[in-house]
Protein backbone atom coordinates (compact mmCIF):
# COMPACT_ATOMS: atom_id res chain seq x y z
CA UNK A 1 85.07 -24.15 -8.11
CA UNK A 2 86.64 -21.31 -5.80
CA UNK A 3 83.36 -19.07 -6.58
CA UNK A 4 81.32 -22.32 -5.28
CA UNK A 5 82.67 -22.67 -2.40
CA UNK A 6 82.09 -19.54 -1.12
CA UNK A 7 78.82 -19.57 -2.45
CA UNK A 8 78.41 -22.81 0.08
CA UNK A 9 80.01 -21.65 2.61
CA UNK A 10 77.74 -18.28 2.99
CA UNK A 11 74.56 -20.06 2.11
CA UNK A 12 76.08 -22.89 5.60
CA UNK A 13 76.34 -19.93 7.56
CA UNK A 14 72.98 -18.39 6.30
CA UNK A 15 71.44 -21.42 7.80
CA UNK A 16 72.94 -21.73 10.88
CA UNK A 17 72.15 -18.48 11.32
CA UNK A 18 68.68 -18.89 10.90
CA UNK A 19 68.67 -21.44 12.67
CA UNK A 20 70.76 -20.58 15.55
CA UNK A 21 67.93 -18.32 17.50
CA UNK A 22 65.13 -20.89 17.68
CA UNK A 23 68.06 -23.56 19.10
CA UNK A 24 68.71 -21.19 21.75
CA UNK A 25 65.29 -20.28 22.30
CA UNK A 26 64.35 -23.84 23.29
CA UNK A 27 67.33 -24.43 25.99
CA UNK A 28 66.44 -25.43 29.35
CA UNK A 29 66.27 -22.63 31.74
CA UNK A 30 65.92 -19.87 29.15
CA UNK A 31 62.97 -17.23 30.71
CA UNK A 32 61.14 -20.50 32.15
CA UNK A 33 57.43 -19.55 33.08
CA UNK A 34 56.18 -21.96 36.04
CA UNK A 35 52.45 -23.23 35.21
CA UNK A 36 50.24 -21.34 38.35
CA UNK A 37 47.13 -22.93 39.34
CA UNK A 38 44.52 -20.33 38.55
CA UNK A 39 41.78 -20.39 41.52
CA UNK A 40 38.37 -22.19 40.15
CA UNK A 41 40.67 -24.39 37.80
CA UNK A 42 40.00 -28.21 37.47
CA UNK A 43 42.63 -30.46 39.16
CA UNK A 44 41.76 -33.92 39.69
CA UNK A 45 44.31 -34.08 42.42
CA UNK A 46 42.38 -32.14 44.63
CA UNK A 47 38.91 -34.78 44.22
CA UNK A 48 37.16 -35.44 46.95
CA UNK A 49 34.05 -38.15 47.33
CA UNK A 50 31.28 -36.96 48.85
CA UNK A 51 28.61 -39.65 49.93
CA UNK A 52 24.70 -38.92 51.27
CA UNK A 53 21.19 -39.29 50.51
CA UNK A 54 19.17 -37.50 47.80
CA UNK A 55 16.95 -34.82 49.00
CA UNK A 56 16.17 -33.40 45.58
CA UNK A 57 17.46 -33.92 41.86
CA UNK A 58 16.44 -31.39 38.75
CA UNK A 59 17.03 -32.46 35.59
CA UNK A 60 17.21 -29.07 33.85
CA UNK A 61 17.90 -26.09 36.32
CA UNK A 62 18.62 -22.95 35.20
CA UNK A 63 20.79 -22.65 38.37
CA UNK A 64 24.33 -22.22 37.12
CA UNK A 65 25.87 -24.05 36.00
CA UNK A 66 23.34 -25.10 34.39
CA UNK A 67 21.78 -28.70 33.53
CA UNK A 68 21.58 -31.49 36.19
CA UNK A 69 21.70 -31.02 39.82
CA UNK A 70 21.32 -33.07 42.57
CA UNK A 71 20.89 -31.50 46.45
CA UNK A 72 22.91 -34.21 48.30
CA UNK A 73 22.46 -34.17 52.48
CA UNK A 74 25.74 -35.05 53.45
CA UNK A 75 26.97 -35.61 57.22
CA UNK A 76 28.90 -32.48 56.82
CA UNK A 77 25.60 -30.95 55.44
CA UNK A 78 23.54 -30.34 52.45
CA UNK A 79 25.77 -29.55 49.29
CA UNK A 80 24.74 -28.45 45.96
CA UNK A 81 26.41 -31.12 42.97
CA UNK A 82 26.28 -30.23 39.61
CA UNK A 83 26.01 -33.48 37.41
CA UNK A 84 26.29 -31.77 34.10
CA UNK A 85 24.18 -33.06 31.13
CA UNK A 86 20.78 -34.87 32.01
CA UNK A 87 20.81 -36.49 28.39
CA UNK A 88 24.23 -38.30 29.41
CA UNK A 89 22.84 -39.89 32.66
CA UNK A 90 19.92 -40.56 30.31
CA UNK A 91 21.95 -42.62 27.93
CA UNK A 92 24.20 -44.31 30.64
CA UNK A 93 20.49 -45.52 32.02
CA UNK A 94 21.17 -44.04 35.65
CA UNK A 95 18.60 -43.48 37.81
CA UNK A 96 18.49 -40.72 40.84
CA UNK A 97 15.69 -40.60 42.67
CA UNK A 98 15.50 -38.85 46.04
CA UNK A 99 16.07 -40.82 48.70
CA UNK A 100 18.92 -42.75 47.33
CA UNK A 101 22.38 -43.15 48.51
CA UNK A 102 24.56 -41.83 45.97
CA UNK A 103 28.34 -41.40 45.77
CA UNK A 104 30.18 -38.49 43.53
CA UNK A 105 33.75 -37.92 43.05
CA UNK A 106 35.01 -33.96 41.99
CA UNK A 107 35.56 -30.67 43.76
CA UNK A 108 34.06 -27.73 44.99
CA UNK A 109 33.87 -24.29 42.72
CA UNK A 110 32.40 -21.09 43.22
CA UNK A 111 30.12 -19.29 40.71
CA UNK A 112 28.60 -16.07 40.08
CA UNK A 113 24.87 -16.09 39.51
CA UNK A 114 23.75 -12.65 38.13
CA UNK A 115 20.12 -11.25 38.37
CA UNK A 116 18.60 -7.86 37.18
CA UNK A 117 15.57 -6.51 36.09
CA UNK A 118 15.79 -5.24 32.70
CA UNK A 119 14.20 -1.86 33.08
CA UNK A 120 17.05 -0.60 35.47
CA UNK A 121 19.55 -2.22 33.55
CA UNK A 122 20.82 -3.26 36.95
CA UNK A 123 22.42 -6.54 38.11
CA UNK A 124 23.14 -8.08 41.11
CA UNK A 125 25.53 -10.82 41.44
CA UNK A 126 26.23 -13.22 44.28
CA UNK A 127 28.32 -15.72 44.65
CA UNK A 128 27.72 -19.50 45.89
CA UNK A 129 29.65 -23.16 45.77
CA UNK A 130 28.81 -25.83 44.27
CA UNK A 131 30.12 -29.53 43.75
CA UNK A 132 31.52 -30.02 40.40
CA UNK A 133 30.81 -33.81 39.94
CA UNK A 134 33.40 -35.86 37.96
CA UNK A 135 32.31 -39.21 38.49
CA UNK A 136 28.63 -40.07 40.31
CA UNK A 137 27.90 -43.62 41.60
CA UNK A 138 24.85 -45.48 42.27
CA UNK A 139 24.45 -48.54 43.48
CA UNK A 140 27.13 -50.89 41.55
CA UNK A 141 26.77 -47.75 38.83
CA UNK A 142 29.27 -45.73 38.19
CA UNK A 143 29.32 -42.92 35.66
CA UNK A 144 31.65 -40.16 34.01
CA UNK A 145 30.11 -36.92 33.62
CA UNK A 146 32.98 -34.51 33.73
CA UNK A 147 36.32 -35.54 32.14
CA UNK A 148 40.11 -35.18 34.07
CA UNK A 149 40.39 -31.84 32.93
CA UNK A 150 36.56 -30.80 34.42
CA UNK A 151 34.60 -29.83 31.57
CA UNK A 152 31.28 -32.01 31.35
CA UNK A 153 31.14 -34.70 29.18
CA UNK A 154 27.89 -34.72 26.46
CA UNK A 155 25.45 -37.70 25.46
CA UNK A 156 26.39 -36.52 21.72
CA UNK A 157 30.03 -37.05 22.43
CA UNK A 158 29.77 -40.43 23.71
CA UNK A 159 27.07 -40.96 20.99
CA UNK A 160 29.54 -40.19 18.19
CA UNK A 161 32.68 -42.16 19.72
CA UNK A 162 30.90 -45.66 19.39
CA UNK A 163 33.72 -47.65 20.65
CA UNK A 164 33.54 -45.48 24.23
CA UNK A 165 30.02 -46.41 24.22
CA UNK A 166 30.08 -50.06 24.14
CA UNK A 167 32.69 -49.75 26.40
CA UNK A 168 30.44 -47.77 28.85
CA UNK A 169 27.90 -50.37 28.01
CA UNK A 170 29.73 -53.23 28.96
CA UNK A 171 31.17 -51.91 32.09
CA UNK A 172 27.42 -51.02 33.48
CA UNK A 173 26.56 -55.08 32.72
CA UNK A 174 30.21 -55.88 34.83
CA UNK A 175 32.13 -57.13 31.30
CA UNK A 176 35.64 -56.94 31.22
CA UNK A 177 38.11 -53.96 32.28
């Protein structure tokens, strides 16, 4: 009986031992890293609307980033918005057409376009903004292309989550919310 107690007893402090270091690793205040925002990150606490009239909208540029974009004239002037995946606006049966008054929520970013000829091997790269769209309204419309976190939404994704869809359905024919 003597034998297993100690036997207990070291096999207790064994345990506690290892144990012991990922207790004290999790304490509050121990080597505490503060989350940075990283410039060109998504935070949907810094949205801003934008509202103007259409001047252009191309459904597949090769501008980055690419897919939709819309050239918005604004009363602060003309900004580039990048609406993300044509197919999804597709789906969600919204219509731009230039001309029309349209209203998107999301944030500025800047990107790098690079262009070279092959031959030299060279590249040149340049930098320029662009309106990272979250949400884009027209009319009564109104239509998530970008989640909270600002990476674009796909058609396939709502495709595949049916019950998002008919609840993207049923908001665009003013159902319940």
């Amino acid at each position: 009986m003597k034998q297993f107690l100690k036997f207990a007893w070291v096999v207790a402090a064994v345990v506690f031992l290892a144990t012991a270091g990922a207790v004290f690793a999790q304490r509050p205040g121990a080597k505490t890293v503060s989350a940075k925002s990283t410039p060109n990150t998504y935070n949907i606490a810094n949205d801003v609307s934008l509202q103007g009239t259409v001047i252009s909208y191309t459904e597949n540029s090769q501008t980055p980033p690419i897919g939709a974009h819309v050239l918005l004239q604004t009363s602060a002037g003309n900004a580039d918005v990048h609406l993300g995946d044509a197919r999804l606006l597709h789906l969600a049966k919204l219509t731009i057409t230039p001309g029309a008054n349209i209203r998107v929520v999301g944030q500025m970013s800047t990107v790098t376009q690079t262009s070279g000829t092959q031959n030299s091997g060279t590249q040149n790269a340049r930098q320029s903004s662009v309106f990272l769209a979250r949400l884009v309204q027209v009319g009564a419309q109104l239509v998530a292309v970008r989640s909270d976190h600002g990476l674009p939404l796909s058609a396939g994704g709502l495709r595949a989550n049916k019950s998002l869809l008919a609840s993207a359905q049923a908001d665009q024919k003013g159902g319940a919310r």
